[in-house]
PDB file of N, CA and C in Angstrom:
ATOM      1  N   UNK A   1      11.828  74.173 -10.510  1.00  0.00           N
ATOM      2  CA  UNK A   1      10.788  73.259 -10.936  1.00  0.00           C
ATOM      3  C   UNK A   1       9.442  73.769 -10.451  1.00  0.00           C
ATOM      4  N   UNK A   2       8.963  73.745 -11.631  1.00  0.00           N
ATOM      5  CA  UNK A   2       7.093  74.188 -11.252  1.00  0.00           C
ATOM      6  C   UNK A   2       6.135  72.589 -10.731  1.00  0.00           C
ATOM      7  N   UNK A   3       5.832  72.885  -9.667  1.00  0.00           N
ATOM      8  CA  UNK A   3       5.152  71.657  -9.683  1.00  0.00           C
ATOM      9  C   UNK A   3       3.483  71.755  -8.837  1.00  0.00           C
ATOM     10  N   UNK A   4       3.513  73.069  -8.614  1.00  0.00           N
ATOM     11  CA  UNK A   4       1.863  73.058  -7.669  1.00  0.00           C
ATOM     12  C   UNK A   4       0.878  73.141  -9.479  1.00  0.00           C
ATOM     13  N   UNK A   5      -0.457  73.033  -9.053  1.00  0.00           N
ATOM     14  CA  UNK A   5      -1.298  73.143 -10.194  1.00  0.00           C
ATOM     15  C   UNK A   5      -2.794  73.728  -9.122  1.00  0.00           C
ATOM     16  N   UNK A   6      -3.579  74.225  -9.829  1.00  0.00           N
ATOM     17  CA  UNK A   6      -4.102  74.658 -11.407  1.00  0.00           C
ATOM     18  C   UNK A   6      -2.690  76.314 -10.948  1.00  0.00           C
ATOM     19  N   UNK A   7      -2.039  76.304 -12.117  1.00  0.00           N
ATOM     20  CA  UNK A   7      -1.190  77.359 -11.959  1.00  0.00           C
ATOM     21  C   UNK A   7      -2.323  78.771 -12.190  1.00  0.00           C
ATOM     22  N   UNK A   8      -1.643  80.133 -11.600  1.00  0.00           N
ATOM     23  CA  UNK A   8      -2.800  80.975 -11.454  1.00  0.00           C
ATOM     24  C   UNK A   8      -2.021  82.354 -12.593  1.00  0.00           C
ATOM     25  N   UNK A   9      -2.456  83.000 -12.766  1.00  0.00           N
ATOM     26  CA  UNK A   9      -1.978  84.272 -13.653  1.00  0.00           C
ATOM     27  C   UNK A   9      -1.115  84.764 -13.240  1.00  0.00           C
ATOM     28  N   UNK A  10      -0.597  84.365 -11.301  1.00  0.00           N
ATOM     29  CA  UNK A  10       0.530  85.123 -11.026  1.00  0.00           C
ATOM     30  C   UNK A  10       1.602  84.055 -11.008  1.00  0.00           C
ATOM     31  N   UNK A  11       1.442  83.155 -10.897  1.00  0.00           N
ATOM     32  CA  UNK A  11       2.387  81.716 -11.445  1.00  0.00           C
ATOM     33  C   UNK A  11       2.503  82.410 -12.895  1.00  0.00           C
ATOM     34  N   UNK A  12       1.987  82.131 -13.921  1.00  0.00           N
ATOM     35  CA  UNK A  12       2.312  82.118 -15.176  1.00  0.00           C
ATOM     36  C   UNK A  12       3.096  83.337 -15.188  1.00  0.00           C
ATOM     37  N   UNK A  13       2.903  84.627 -14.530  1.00  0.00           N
ATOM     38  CA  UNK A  13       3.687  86.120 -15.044  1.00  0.00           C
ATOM     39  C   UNK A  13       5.092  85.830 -14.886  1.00  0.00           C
ATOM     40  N   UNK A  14       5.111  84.648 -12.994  1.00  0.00           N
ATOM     41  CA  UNK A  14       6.403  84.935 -12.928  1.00  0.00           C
ATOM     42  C   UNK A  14       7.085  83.939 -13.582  1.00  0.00           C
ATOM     43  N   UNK A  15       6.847  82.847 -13.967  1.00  0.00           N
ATOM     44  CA  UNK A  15       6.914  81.903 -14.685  1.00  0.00           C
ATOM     45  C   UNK A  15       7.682  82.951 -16.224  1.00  0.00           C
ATOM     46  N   UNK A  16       6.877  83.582 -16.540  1.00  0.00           N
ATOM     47  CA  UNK A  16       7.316  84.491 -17.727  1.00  0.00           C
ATOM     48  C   UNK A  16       8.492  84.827 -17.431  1.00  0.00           C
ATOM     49  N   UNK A  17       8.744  85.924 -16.342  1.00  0.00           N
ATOM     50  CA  UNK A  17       9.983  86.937 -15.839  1.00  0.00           C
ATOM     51  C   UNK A  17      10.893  86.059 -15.473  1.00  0.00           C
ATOM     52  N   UNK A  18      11.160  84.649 -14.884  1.00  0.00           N
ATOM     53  CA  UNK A  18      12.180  84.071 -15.293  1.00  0.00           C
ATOM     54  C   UNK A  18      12.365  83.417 -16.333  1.00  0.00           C
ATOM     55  N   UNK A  19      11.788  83.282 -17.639  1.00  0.00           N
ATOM     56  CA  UNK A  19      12.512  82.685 -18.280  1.00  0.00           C
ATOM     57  C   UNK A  19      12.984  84.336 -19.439  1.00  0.00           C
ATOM     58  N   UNK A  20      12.314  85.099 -18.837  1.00  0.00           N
ATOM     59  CA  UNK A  20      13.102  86.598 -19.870  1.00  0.00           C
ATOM     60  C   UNK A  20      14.345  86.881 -19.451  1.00  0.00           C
ATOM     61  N   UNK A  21      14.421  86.674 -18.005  1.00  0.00           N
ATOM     62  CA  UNK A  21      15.867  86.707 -17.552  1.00  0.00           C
ATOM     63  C   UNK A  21      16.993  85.554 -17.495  1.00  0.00           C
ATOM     64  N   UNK A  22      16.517  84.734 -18.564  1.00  0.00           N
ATOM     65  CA  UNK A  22      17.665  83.705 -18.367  1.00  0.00           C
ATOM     66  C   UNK A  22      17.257  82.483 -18.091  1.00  0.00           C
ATOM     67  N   UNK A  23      16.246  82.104 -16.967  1.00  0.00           N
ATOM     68  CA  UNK A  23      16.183  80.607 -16.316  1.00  0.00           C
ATOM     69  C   UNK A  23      15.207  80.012 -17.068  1.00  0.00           C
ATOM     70  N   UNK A  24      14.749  78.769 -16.847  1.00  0.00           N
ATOM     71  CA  UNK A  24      14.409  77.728 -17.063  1.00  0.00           C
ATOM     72  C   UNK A  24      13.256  77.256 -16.873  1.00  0.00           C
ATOM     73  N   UNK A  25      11.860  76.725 -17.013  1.00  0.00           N
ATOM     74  CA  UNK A  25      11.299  76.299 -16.112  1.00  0.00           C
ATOM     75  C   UNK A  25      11.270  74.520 -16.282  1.00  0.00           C
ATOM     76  N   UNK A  26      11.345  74.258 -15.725  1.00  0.00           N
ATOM     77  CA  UNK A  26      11.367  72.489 -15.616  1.00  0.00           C
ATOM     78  C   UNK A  26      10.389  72.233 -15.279  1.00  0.00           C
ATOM     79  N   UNK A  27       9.142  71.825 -15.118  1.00  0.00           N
ATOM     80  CA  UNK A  27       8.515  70.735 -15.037  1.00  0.00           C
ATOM     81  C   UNK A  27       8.284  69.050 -14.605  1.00  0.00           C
ATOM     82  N   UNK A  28       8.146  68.877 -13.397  1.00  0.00           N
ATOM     83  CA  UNK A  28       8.464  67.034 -13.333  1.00  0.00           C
ATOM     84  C   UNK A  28       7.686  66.366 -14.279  1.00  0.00           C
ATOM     85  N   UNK A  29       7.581  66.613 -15.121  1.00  0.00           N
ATOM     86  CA  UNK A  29       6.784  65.527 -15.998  1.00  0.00           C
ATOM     87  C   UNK A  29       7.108  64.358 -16.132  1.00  0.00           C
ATOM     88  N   UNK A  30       7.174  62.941 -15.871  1.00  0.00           N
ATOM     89  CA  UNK A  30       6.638  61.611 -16.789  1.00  0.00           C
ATOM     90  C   UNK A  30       7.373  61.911 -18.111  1.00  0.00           C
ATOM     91  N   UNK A  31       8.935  61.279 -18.221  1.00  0.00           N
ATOM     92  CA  UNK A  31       8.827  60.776 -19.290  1.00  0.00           C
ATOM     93  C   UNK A  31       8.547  59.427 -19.843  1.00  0.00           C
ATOM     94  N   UNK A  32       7.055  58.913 -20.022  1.00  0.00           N
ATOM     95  CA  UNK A  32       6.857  57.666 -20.630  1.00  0.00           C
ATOM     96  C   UNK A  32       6.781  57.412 -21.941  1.00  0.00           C
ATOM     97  N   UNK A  33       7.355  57.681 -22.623  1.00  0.00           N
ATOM     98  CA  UNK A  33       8.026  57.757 -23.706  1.00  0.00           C
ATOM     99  C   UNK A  33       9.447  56.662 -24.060  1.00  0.00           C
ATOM    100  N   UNK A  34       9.985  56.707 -23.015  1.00  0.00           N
ATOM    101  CA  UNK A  34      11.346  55.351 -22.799  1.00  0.00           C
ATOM    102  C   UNK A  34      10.852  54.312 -21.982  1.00  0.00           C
ATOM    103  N   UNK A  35       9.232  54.110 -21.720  1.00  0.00           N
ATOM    104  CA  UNK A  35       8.818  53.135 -21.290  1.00  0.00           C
ATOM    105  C   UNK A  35       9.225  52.516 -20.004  1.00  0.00           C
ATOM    106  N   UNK A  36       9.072  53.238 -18.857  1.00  0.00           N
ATOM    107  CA  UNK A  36      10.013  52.747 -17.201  1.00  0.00           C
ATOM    108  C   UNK A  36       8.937  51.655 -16.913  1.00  0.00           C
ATOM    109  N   UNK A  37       9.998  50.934 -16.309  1.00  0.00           N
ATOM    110  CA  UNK A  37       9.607  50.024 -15.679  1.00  0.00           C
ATOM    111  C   UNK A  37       9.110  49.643 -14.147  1.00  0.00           C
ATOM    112  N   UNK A  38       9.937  50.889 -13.307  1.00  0.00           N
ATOM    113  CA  UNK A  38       9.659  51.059 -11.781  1.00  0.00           C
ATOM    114  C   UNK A  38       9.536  52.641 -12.129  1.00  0.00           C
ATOM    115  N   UNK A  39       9.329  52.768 -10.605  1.00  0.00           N
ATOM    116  CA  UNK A  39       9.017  54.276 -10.007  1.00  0.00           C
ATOM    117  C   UNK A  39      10.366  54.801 -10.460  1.00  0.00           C
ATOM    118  N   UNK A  40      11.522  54.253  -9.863  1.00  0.00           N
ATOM    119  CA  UNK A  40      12.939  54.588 -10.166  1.00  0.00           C
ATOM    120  C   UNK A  40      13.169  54.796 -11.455  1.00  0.00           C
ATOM    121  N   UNK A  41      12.649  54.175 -12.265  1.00  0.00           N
ATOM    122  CA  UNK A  41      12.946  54.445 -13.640  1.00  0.00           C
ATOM    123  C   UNK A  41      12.956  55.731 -13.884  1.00  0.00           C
ATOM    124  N   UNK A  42      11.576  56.645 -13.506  1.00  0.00           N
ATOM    125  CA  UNK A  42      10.980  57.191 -13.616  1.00  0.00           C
ATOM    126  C   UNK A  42      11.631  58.556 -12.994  1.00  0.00           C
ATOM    127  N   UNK A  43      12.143  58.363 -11.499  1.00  0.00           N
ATOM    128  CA  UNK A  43      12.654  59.342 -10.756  1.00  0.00           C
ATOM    129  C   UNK A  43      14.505  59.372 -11.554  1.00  0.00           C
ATOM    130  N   UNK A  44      14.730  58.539 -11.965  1.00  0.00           N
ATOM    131  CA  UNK A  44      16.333  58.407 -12.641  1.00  0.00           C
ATOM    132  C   UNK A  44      16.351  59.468 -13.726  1.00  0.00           C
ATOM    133  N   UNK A  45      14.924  58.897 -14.311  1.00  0.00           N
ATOM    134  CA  UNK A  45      15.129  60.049 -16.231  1.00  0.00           C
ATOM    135  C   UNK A  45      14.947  61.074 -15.502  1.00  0.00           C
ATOM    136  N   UNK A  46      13.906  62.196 -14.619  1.00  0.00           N
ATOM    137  CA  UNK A  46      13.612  62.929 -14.631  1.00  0.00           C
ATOM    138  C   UNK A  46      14.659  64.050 -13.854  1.00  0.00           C
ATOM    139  N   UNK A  47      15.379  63.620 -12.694  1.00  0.00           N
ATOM    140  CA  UNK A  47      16.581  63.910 -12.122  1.00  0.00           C
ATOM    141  C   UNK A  47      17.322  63.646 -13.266  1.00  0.00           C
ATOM    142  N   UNK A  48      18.354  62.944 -14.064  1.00  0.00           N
ATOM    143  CA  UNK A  48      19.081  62.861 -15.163  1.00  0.00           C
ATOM    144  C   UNK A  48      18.738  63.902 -15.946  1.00  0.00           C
ATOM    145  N   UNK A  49      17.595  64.451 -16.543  1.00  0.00           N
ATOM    146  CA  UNK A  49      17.111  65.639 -16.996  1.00  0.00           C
ATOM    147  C   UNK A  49      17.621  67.023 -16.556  1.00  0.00           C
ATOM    148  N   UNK A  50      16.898  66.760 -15.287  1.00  0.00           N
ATOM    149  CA  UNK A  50      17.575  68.073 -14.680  1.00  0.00           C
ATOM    150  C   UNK A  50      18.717  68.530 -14.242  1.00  0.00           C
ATOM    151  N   UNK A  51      19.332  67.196 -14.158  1.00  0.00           N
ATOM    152  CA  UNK A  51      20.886  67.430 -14.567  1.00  0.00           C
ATOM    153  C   UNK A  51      21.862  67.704 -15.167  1.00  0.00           C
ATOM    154  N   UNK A  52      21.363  67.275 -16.616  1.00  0.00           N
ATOM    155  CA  UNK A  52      21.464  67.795 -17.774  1.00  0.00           C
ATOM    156  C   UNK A  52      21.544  69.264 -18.028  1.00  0.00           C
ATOM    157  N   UNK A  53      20.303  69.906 -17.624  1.00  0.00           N
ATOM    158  CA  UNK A  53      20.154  71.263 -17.342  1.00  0.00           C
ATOM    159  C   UNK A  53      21.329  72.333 -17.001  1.00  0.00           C
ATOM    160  N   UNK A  54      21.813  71.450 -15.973  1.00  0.00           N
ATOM    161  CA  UNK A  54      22.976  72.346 -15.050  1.00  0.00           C
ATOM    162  C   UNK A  54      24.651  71.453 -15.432  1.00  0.00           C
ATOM    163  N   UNK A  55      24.431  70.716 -16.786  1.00  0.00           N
ATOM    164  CA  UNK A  55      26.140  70.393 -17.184  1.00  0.00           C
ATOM    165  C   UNK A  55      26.629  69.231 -16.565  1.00  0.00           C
ATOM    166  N   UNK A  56      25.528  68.073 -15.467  1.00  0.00           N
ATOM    167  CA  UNK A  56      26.032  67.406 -15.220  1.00  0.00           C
ATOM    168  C   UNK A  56      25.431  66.224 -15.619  1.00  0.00           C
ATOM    169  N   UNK A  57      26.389  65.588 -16.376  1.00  0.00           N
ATOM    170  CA  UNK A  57      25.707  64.145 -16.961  1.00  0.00           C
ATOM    171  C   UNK A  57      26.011  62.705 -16.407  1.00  0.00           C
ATOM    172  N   UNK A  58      25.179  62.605 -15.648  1.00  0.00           N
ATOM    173  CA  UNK A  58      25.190  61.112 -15.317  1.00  0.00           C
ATOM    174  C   UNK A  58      25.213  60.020 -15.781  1.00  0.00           C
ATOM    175  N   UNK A  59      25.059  59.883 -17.134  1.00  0.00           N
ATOM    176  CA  UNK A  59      24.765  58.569 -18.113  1.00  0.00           C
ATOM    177  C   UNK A  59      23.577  57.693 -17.552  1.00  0.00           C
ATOM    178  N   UNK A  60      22.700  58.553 -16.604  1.00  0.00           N
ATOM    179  CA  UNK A  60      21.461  56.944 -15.586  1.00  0.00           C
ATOM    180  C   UNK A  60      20.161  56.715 -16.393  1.00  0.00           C
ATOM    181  N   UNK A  61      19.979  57.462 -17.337  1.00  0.00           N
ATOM    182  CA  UNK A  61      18.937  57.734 -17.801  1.00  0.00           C
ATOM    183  C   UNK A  61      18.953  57.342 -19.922  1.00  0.00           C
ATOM    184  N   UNK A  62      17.412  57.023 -20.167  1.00  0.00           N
ATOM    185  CA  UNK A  62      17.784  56.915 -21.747  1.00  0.00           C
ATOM    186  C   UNK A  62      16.933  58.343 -22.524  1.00  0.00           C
ATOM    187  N   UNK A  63      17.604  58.987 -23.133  1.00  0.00           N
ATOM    188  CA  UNK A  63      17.356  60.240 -23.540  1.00  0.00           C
ATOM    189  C   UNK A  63      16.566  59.636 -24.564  1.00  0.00           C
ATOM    190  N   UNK A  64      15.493  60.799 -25.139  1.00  0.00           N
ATOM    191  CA  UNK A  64      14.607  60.916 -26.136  1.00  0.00           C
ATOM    192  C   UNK A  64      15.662  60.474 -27.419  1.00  0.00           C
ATOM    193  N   UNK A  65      15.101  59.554 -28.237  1.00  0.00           N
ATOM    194  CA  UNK A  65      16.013  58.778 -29.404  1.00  0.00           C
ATOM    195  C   UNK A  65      14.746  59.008 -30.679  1.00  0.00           C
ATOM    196  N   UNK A  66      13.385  60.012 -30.323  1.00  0.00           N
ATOM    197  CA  UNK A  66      12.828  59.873 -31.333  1.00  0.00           C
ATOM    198  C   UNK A  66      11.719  58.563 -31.449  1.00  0.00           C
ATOM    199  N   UNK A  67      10.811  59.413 -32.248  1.00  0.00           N
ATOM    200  CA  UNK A  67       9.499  58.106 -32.263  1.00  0.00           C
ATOM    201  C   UNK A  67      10.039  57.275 -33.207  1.00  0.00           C
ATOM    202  N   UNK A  68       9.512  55.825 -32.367  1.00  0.00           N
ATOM    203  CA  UNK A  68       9.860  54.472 -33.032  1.00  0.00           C
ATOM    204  C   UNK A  68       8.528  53.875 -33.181  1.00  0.00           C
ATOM    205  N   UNK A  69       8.348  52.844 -33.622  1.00  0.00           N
ATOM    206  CA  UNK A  69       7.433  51.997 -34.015  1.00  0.00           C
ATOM    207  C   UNK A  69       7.649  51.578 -32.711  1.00  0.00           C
ATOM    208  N   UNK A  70       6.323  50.605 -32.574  1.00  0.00           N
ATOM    209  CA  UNK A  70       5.986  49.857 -30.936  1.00  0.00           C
ATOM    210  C   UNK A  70       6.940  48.437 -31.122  1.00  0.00           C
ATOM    211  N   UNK A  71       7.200  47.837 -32.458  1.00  0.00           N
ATOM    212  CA  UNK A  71       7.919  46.493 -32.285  1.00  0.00           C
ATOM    213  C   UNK A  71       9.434  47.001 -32.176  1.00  0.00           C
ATOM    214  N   UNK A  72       9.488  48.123 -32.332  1.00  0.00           N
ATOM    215  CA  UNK A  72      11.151  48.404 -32.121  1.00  0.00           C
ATOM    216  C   UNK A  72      11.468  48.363 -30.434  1.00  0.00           C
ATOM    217  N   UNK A  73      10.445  48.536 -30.032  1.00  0.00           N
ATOM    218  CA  UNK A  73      10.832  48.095 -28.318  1.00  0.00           C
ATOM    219  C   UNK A  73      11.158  46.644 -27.906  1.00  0.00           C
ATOM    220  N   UNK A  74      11.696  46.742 -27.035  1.00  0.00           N
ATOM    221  CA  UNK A  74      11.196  45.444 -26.240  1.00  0.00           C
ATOM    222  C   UNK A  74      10.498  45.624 -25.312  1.00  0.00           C
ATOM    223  N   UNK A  75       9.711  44.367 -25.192  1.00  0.00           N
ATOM    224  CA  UNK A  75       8.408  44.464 -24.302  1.00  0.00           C
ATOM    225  C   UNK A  75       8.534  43.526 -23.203  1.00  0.00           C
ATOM    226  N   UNK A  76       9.873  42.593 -23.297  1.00  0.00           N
ATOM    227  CA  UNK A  76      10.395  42.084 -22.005  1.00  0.00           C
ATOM    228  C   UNK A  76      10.000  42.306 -21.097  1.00  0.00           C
TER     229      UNK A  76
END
């Protein structure tokens, strides 16, 4: 996981050279997109993600289902 910023030209090279050899880069990003409700929400999808990554599925999290209209949510 990349997570320092402003990334620099030698971040990005190596950033490059692993993903030519195979790996990944992940990112913690915010998915607000499934709309969390706590911090946990938040730390659940993004761990669940990266779990995903490596074959292990937890079921804790709601995966990307695609843009919906705003009344298709609930706003509960």
């Amino acid at each position: 996981m990349a997570r320092e910023t402003p990334l620099t030209g030698i971040h990005l090279e190596n950033m490059l050279k692993v993903t030519q050899n195979g790996g990944i880069i992940f990112p913690p990003v915010p998915a607000f997109y499934v709309r969390p409700k706590s911090v946990d929400d938040v730390v659940n999808q993004s761990v669940g993600r990266m779990l995903d990554l490596i074959g292990l599925d937890t079921g804790d999290f709601e995966r990307w289902g695609g843009m919906r209209k705003s009344s298709d949510h609930d706003e509960s």
